[in-house]
C-alpha atoms as a PDB file:
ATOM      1  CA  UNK A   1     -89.260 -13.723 -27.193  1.00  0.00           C
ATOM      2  CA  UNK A   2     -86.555 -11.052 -28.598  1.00  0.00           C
ATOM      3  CA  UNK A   3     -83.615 -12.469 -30.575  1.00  0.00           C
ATOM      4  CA  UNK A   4     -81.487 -10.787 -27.459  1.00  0.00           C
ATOM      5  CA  UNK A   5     -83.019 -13.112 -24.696  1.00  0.00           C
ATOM      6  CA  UNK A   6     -82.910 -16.150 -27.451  1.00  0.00           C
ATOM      7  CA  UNK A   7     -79.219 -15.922 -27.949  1.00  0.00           C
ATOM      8  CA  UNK A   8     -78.208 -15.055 -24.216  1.00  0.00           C
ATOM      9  CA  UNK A   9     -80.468 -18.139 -23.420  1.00  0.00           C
ATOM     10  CA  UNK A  10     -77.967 -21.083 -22.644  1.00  0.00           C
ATOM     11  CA  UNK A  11     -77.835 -24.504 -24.727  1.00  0.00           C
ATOM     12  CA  UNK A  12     -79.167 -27.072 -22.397  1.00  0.00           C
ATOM     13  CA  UNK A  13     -76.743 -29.782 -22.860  1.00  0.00           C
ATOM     14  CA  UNK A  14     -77.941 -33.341 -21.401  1.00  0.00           C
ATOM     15  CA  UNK A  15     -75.913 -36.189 -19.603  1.00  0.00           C
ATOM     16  CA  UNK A  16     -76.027 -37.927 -23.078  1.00  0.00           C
ATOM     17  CA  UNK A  17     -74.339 -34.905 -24.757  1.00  0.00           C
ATOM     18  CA  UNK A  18     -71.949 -34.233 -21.797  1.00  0.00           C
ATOM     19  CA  UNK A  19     -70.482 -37.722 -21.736  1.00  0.00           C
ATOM     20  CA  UNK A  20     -70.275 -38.109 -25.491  1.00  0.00           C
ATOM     21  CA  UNK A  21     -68.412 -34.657 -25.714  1.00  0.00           C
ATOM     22  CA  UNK A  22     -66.065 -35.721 -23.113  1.00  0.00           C
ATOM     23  CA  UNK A  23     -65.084 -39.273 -24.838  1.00  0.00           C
ATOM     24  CA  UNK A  24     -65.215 -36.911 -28.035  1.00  0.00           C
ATOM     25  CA  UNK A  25     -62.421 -34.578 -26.426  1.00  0.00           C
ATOM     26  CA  UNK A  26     -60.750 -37.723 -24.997  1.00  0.00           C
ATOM     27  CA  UNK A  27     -60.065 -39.340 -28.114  1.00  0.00           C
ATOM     28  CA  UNK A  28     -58.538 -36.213 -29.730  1.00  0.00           C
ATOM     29  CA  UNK A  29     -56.662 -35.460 -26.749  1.00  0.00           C
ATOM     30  CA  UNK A  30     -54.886 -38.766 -27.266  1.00  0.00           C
ATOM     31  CA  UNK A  31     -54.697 -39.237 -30.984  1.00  0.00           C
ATOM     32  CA  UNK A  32     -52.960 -34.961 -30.538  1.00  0.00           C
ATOM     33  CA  UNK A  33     -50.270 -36.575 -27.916  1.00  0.00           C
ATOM     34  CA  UNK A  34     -49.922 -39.719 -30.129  1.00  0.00           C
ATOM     35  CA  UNK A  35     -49.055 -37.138 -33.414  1.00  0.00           C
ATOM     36  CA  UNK A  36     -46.907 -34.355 -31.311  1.00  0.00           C
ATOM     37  CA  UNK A  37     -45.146 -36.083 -28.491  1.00  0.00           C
ATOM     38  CA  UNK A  38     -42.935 -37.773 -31.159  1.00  0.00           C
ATOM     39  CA  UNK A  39     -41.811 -34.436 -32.654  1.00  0.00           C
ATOM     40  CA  UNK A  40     -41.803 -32.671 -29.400  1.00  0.00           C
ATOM     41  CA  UNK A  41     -39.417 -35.925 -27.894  1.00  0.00           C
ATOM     42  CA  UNK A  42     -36.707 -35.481 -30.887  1.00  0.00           C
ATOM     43  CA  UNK A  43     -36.660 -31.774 -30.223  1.00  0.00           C
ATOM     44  CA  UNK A  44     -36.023 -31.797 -26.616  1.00  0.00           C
ATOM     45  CA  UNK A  45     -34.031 -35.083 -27.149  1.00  0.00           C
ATOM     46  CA  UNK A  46     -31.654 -32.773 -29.278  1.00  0.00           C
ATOM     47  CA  UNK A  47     -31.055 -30.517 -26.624  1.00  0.00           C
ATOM     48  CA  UNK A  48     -30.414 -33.035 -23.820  1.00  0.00           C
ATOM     49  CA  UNK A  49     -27.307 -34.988 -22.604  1.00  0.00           C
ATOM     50  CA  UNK A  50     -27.377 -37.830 -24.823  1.00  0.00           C
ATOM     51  CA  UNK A  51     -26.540 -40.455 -21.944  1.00  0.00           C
ATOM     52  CA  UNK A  52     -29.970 -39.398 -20.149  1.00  0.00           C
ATOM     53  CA  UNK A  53     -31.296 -39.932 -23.780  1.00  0.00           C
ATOM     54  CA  UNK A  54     -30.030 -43.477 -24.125  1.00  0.00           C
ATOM     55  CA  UNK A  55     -30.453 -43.999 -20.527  1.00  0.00           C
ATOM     56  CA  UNK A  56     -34.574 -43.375 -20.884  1.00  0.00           C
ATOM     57  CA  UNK A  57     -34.410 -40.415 -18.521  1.00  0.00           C
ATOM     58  CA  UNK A  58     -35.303 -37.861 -20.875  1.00  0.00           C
ATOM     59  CA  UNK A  59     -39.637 -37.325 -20.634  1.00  0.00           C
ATOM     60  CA  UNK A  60     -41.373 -34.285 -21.210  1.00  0.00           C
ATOM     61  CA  UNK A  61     -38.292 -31.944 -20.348  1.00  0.00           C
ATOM     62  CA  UNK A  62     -34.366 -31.325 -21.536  1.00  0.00           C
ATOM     63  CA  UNK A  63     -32.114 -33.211 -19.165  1.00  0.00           C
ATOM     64  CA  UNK A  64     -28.801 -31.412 -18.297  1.00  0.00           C
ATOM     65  CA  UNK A  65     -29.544 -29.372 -21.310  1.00  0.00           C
ATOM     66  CA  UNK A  66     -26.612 -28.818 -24.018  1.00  0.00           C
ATOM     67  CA  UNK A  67     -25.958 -27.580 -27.467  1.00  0.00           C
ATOM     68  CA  UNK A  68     -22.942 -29.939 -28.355  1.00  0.00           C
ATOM     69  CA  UNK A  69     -25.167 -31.643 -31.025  1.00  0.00           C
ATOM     70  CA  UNK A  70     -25.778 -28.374 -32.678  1.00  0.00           C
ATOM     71  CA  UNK A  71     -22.782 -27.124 -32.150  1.00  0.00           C
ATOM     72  CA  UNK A  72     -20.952 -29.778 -33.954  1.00  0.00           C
ATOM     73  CA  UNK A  73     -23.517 -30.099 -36.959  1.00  0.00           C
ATOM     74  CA  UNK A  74     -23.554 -26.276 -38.045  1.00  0.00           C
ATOM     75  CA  UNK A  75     -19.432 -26.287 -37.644  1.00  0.00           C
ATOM     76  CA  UNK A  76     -19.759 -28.324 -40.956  1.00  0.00           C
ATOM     77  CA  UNK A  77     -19.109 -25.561 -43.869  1.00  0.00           C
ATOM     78  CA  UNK A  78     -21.601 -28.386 -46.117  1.00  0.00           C
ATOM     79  CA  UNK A  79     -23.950 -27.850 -44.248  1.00  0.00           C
ATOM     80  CA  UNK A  80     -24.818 -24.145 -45.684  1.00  0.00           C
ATOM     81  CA  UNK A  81     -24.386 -25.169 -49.243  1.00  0.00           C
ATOM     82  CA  UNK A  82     -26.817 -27.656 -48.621  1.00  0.00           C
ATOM     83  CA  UNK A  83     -29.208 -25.496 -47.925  1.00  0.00           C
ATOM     84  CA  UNK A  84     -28.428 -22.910 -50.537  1.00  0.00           C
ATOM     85  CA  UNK A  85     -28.775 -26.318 -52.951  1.00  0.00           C
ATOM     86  CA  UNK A  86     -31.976 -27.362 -50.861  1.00  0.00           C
ATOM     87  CA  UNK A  87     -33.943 -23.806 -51.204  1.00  0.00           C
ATOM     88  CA  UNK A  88     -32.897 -23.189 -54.924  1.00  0.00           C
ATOM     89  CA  UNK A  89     -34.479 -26.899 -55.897  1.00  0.00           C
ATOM     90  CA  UNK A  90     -37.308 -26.016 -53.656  1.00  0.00           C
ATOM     91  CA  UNK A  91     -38.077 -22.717 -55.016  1.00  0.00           C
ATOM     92  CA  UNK A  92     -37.112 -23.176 -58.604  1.00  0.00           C
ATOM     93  CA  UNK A  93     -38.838 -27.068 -58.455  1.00  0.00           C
ATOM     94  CA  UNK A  94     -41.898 -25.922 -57.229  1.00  0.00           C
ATOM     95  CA  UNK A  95     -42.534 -23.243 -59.568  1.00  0.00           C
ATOM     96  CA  UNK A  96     -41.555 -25.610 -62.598  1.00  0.00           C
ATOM     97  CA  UNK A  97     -43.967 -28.293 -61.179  1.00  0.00           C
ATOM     98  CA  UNK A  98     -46.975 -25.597 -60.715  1.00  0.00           C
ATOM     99  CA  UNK A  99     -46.125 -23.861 -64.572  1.00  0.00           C
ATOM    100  CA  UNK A 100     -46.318 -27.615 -65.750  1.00  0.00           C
ATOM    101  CA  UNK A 101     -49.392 -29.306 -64.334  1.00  0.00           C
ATOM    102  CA  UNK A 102     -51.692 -26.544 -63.555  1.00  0.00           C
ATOM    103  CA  UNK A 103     -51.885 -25.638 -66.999  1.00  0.00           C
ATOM    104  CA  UNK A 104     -52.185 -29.128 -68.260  1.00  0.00           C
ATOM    105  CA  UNK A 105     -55.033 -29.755 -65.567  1.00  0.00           C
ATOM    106  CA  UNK A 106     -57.024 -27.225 -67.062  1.00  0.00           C
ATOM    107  CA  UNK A 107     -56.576 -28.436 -70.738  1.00  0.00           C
ATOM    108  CA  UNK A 108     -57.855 -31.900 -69.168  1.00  0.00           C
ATOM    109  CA  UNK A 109     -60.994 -30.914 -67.318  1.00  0.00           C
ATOM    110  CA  UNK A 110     -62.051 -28.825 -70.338  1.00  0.00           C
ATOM    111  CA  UNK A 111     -64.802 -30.509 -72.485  1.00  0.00           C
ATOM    112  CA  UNK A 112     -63.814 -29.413 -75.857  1.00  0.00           C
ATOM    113  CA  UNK A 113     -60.350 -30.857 -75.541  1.00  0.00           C
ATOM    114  CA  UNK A 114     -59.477 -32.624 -78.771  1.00  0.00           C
ATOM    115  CA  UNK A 115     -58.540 -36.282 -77.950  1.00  0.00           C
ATOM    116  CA  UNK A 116     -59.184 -35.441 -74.130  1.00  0.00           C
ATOM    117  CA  UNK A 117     -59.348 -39.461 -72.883  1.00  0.00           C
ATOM    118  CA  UNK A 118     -56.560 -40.621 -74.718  1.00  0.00           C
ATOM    119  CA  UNK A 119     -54.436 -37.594 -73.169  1.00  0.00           C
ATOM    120  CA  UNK A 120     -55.785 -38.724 -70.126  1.00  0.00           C
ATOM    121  CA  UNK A 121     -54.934 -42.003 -70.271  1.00  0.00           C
ATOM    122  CA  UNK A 122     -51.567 -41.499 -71.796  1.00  0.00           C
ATOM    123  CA  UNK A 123     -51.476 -39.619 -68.040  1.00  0.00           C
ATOM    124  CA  UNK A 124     -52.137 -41.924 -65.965  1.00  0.00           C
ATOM    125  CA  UNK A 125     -50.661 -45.110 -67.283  1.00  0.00           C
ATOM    126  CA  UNK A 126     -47.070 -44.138 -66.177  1.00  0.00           C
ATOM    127  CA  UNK A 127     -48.402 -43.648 -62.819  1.00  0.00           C
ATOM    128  CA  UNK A 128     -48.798 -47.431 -62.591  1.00  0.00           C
ATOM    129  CA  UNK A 129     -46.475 -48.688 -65.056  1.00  0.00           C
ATOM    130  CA  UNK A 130     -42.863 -47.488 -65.204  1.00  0.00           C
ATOM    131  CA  UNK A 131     -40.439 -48.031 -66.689  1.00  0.00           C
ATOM    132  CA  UNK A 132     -37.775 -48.747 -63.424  1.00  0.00           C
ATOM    133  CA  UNK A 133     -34.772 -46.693 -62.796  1.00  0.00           C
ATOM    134  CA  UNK A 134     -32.398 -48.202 -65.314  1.00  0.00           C
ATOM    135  CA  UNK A 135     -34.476 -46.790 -68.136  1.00  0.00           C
ATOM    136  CA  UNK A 136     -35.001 -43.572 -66.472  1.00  0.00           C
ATOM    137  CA  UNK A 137     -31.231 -42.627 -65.763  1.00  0.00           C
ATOM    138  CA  UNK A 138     -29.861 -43.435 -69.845  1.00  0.00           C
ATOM    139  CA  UNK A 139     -32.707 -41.098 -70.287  1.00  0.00           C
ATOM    140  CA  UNK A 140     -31.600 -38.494 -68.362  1.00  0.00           C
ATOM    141  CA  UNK A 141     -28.092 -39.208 -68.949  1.00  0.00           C
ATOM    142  CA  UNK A 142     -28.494 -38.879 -72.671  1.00  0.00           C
ATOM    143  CA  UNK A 143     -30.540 -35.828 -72.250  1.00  0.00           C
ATOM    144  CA  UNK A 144     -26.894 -34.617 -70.946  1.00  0.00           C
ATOM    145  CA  UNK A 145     -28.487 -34.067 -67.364  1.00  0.00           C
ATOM    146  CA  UNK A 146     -26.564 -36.287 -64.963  1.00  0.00           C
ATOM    147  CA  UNK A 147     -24.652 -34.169 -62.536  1.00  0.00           C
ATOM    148  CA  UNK A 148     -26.209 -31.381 -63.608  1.00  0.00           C
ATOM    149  CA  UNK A 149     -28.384 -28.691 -61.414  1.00  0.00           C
ATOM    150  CA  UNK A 150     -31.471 -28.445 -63.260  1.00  0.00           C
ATOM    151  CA  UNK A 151     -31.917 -32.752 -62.879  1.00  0.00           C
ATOM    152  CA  UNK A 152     -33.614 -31.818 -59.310  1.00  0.00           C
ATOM    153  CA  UNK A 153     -35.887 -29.622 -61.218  1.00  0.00           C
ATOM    154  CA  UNK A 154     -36.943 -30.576 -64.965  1.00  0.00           C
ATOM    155  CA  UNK A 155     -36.902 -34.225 -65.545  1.00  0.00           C
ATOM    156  CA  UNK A 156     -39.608 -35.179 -62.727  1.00  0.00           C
ATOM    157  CA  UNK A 157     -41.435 -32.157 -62.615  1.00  0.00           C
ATOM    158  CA  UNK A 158     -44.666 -33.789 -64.571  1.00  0.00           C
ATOM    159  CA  UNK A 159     -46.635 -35.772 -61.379  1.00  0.00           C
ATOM    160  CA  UNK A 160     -50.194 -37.354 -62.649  1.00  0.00           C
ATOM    161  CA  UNK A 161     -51.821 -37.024 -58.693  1.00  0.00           C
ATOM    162  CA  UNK A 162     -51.226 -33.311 -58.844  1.00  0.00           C
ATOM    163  CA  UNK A 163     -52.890 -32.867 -61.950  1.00  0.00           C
ATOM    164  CA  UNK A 164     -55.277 -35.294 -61.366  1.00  0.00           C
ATOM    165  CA  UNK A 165     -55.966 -33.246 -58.054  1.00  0.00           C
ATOM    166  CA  UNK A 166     -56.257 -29.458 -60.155  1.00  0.00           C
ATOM    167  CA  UNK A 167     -58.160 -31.390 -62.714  1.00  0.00           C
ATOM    168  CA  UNK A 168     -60.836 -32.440 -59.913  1.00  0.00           C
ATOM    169  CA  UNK A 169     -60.861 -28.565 -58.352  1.00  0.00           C
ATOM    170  CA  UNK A 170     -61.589 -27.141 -61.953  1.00  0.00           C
ATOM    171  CA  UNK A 171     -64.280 -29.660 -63.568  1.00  0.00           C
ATOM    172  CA  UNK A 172     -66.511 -28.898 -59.742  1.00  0.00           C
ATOM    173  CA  UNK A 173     -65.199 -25.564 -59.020  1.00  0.00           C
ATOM    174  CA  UNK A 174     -65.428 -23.659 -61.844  1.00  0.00           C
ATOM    175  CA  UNK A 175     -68.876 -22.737 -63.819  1.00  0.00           C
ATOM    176  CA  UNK A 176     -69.036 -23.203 -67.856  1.00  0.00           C
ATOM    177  CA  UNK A 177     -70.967 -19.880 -67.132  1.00  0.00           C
ATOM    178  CA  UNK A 178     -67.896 -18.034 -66.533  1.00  0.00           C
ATOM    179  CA  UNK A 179     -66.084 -19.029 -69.867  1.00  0.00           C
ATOM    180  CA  UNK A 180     -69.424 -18.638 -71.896  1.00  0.00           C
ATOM    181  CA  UNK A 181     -69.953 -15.113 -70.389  1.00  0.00           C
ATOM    182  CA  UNK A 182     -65.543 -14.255 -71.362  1.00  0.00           C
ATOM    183  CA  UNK A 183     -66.331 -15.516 -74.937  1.00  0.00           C
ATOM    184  CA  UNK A 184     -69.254 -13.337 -75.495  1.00  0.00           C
ATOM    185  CA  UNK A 185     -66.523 -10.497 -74.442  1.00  0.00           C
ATOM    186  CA  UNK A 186     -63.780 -11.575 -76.744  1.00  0.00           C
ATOM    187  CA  UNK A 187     -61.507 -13.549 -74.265  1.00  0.00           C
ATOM    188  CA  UNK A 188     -59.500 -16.319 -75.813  1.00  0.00           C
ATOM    189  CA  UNK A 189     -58.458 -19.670 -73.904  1.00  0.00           C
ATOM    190  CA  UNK A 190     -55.242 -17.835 -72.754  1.00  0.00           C
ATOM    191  CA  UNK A 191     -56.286 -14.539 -71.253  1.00  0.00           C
ATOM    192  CA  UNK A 192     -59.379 -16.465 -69.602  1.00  0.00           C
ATOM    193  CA  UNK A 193     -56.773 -18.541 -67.927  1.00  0.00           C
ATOM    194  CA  UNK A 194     -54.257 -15.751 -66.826  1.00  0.00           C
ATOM    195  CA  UNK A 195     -57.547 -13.715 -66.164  1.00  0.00           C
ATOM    196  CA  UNK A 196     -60.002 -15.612 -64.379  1.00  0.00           C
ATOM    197  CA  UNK A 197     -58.765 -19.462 -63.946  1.00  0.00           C
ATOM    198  CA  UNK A 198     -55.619 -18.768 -61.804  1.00  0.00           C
ATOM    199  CA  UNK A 199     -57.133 -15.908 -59.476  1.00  0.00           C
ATOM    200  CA  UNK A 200     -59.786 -18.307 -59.089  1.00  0.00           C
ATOM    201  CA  UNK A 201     -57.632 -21.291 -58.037  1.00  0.00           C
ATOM    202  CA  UNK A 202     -55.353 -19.660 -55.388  1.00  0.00           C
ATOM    203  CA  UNK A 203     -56.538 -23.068 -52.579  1.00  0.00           C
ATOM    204  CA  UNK A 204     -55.802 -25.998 -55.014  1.00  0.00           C
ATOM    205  CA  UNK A 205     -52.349 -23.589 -56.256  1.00  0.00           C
ATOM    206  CA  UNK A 206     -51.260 -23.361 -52.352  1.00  0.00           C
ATOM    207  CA  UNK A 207     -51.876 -27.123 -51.869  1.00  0.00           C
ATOM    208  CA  UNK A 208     -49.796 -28.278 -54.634  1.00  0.00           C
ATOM    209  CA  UNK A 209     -47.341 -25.900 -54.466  1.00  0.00           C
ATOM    210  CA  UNK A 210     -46.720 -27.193 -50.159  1.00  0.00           C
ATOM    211  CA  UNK A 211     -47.104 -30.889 -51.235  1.00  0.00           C
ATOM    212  CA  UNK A 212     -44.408 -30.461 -54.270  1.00  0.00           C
ATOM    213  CA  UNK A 213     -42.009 -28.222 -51.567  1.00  0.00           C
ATOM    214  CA  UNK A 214     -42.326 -30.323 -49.611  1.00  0.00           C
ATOM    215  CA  UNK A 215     -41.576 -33.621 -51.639  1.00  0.00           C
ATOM    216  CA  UNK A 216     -38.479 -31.717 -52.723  1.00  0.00           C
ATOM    217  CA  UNK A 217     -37.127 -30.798 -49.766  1.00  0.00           C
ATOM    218  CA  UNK A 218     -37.474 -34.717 -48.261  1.00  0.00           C
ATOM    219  CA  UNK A 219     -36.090 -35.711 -51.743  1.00  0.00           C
ATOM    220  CA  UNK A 220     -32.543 -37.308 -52.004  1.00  0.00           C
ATOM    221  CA  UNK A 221     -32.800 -40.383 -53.827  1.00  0.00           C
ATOM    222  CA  UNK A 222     -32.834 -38.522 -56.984  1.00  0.00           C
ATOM    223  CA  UNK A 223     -29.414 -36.621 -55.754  1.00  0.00           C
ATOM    224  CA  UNK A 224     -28.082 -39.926 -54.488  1.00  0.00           C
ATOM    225  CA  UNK A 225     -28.301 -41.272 -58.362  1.00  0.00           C
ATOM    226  CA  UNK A 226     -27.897 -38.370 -60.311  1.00  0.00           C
ATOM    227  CA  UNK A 227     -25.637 -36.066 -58.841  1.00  0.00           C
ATOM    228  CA  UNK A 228     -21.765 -36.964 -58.482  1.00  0.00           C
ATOM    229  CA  UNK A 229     -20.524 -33.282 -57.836  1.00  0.00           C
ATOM    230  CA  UNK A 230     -20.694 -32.283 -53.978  1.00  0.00           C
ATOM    231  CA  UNK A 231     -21.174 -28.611 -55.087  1.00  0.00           C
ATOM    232  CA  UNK A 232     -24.551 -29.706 -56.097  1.00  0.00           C
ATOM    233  CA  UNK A 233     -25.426 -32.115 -53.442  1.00  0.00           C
ATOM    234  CA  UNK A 234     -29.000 -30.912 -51.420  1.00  0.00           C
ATOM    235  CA  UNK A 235     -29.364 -30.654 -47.723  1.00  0.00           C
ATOM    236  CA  UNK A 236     -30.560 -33.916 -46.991  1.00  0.00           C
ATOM    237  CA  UNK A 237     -27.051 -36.062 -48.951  1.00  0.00           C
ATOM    238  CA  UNK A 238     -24.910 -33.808 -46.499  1.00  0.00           C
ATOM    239  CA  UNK A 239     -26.607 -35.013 -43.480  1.00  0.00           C
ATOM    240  CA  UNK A 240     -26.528 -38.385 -44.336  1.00  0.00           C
ATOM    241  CA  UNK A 241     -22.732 -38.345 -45.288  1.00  0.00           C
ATOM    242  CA  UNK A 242     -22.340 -36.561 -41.828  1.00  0.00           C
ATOM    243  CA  UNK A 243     -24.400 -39.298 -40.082  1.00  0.00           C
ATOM    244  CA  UNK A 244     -22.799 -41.855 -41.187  1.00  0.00           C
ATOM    245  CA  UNK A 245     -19.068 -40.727 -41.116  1.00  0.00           C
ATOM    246  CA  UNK A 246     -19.940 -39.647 -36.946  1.00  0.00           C
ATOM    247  CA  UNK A 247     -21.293 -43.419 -36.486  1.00  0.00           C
ATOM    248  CA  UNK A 248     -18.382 -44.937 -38.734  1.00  0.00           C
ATOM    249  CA  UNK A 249     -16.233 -42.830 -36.212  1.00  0.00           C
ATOM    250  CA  UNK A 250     -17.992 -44.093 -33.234  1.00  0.00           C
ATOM    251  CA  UNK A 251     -17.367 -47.601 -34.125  1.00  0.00           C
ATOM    252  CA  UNK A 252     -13.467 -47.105 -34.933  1.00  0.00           C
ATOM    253  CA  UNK A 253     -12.580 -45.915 -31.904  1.00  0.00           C
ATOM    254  CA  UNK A 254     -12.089 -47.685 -28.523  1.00  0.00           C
ATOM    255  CA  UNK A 255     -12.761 -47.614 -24.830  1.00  0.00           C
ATOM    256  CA  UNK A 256     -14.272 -43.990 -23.466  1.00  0.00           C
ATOM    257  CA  UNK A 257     -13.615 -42.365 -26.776  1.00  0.00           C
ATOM    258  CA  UNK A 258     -15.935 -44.454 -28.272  1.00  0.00           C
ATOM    259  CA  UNK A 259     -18.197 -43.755 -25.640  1.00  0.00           C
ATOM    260  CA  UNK A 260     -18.638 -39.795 -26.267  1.00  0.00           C
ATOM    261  CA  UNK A 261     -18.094 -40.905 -30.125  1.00  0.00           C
ATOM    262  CA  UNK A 262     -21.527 -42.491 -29.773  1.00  0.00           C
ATOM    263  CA  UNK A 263     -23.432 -40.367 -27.490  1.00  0.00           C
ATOM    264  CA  UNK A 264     -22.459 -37.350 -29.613  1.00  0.00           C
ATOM    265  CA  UNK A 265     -23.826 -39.292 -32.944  1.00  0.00           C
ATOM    266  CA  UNK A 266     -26.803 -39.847 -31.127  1.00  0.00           C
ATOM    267  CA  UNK A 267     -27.252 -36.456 -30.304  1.00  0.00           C
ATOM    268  CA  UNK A 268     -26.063 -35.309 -33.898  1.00  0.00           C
ATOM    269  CA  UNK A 269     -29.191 -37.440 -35.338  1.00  0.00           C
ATOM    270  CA  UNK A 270     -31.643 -35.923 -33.571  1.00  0.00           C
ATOM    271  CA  UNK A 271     -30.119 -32.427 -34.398  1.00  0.00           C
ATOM    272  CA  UNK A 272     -29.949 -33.305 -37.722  1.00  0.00           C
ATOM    273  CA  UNK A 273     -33.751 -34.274 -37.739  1.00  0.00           C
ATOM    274  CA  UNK A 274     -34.762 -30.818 -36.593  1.00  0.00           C
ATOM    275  CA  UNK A 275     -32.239 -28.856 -38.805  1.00  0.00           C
ATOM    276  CA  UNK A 276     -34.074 -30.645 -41.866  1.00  0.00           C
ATOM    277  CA  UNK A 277     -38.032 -29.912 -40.989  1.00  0.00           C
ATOM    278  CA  UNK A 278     -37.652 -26.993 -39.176  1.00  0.00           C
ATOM    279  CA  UNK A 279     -37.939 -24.865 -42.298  1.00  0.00           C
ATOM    280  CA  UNK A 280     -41.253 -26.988 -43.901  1.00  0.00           C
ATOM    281  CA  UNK A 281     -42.667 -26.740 -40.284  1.00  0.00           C
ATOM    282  CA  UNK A 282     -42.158 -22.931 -40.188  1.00  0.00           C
ATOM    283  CA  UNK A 283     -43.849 -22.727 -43.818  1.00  0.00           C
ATOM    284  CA  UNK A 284     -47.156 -24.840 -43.085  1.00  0.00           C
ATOM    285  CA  UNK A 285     -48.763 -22.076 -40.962  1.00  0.00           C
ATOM    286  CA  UNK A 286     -49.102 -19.505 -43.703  1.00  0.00           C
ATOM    287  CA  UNK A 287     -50.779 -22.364 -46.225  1.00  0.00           C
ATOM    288  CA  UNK A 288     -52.828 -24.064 -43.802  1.00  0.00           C
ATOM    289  CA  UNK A 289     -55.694 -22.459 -44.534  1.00  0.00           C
ATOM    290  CA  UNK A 290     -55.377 -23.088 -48.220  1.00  0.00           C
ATOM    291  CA  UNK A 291     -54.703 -26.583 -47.527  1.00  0.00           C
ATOM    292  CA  UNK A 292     -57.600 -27.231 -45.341  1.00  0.00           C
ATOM    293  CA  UNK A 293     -60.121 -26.087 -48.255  1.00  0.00           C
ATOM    294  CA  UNK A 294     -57.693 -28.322 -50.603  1.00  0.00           C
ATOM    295  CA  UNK A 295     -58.736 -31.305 -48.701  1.00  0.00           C
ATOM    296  CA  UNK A 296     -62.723 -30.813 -49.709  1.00  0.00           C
ATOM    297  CA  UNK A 297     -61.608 -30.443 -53.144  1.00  0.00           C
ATOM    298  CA  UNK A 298     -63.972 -32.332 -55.443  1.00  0.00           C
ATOM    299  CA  UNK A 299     -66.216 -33.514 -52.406  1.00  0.00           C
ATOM    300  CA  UNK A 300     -69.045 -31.290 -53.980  1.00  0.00           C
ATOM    301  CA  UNK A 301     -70.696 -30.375 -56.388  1.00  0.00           C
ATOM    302  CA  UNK A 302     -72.311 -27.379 -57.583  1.00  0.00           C
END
């Protein structure tokens, strides 16, 4: 039999196969609608008339659709310095984080690392034992870094998981035959990582570079303690100061006032909710695939 008439040939599937494949497409079909209808219900819930919101009537479409929320969130002038605060710590905070730990990963997952296990453990005994927040702010306050812009980007820029993580990728992923074979050529530990480590590494680079975006980008406690100045403060302060002063107005005012006061802080929270992910959701597409090979990172061997 030709290889032409083998692969034309047609995979008998049998009732076994059938029914497990459809309970198989069954339970992703629901665990999908249990991940995405959330997300899809706040979007649409953003657009809609926030009584039908309250009211239950909103489903799977916009109800008398409207862009008050909107509207009435972007006519705040904070709003754009937030986001000019939000991508600078983003951009300048994930490069920091990836020039710190990536280079200290490697140093830890090579062999001939001078007091390797006590580095290690020097590591990773912070990530269970701090020492609370009192401690850390007269730190960083007598580092002269409290209300300052580079506190959203220095101080906590060291994170144990995501060297822990590139420390995995490079003991499995990476040969000692590659290093032996640069030595015999002259390469020192420095051009060998500039030359061959990083173009090597671009999955486990992509992962932690998305996972530290977006921890920054969700981040405000560290605003909320540090920073005083509102010139400084990142996206996510300035839509919870506008949250709350719309529901503190809600609640001050009487009769219908307070009515629309409340329906349009309803429909300000969900706006707000999409104004502050729609920029990491628009970035995971072009790192998915770099994430998805993160995830098998130090599942194999060899």
């Amino acid at each position: 039999m030709t290889k032409t008439a083998t692969a034309g040939r047609k995979v008998q599937r049998t009732a076994s196969d059938k029914v497990f494949n459809f309970f198989l497409y069954l339970i992703c079909g629901i665990g999908a609608f249990i991940v995405l209808y959330p997300m899809y219900f706040i979007i649409i819930a953003s657009f809609s008339d926030p009584t039908a919101v309250s009211s239950g009537n909103v489903g799977f479409f916009p109800v008398r659709p409207t862009l008050a929320g909107y509207e009435r969130l972007l006519g705040y002038a904070s709003i754009w310095r937030g986001y000019r605060n939000t991508i600078l710590y983003t951009v300048l905070g994930t490069a920091m984080m990836l020039a710190v730990n990536i280079p200290a990963a490697y140093a830890l997952s090579r062999k001939d690392l001078v007091g390797r296990r006590i580095i290690n453990l020097l590591l990773i005994f912070p990530m269970f034992f701090s020492g609370g927040l009192i401690p850390t702010y007269m730190t960083v306050r007598n580092f002269g870094l409290v209300d300052n812009f580079w506190v959203m980007i220095i101080p906590f820029s060291v994170v144990t998981y995501y060297v822990i993580v590139a420390r995995t990728f490079f003991e499995s992923s990476l040969p000692d035959g590659i290093w032996e074979a640069a030595q015999i050529d002259g390469c020192g530990n420095l051009r060998f990582f500039f030359s061959f480590v990083l173009p090597l590494s671009k999955a486990i680079i992509a992962v932690i570079a998305l996972w530290a975006a977006v921890g920054i980008w969700n981040q405000y406690f560290n605003a909320l303690i540090y920073l005083r100045s509102d010139y400084l403060q990142p996206l996510q302060i300035i839509l919870r100061s506008i949250l709350i002063s719309n529901q503190n107005m809600a609640s001050m005012t009487t009769g219908s006032a307070a009515q629309e006061a409340q329906e349009l802080a309803e429909l300000i929270k969900y706006a707000v909710i999409v104004v502050s992910s729609a920029p990491i959701m628009c970035m995971y597409p072009f790192v998915q695939k770099y994430f998805n090979q993160g995830v098998m990172i130090g599942a194999m061997k060899g």
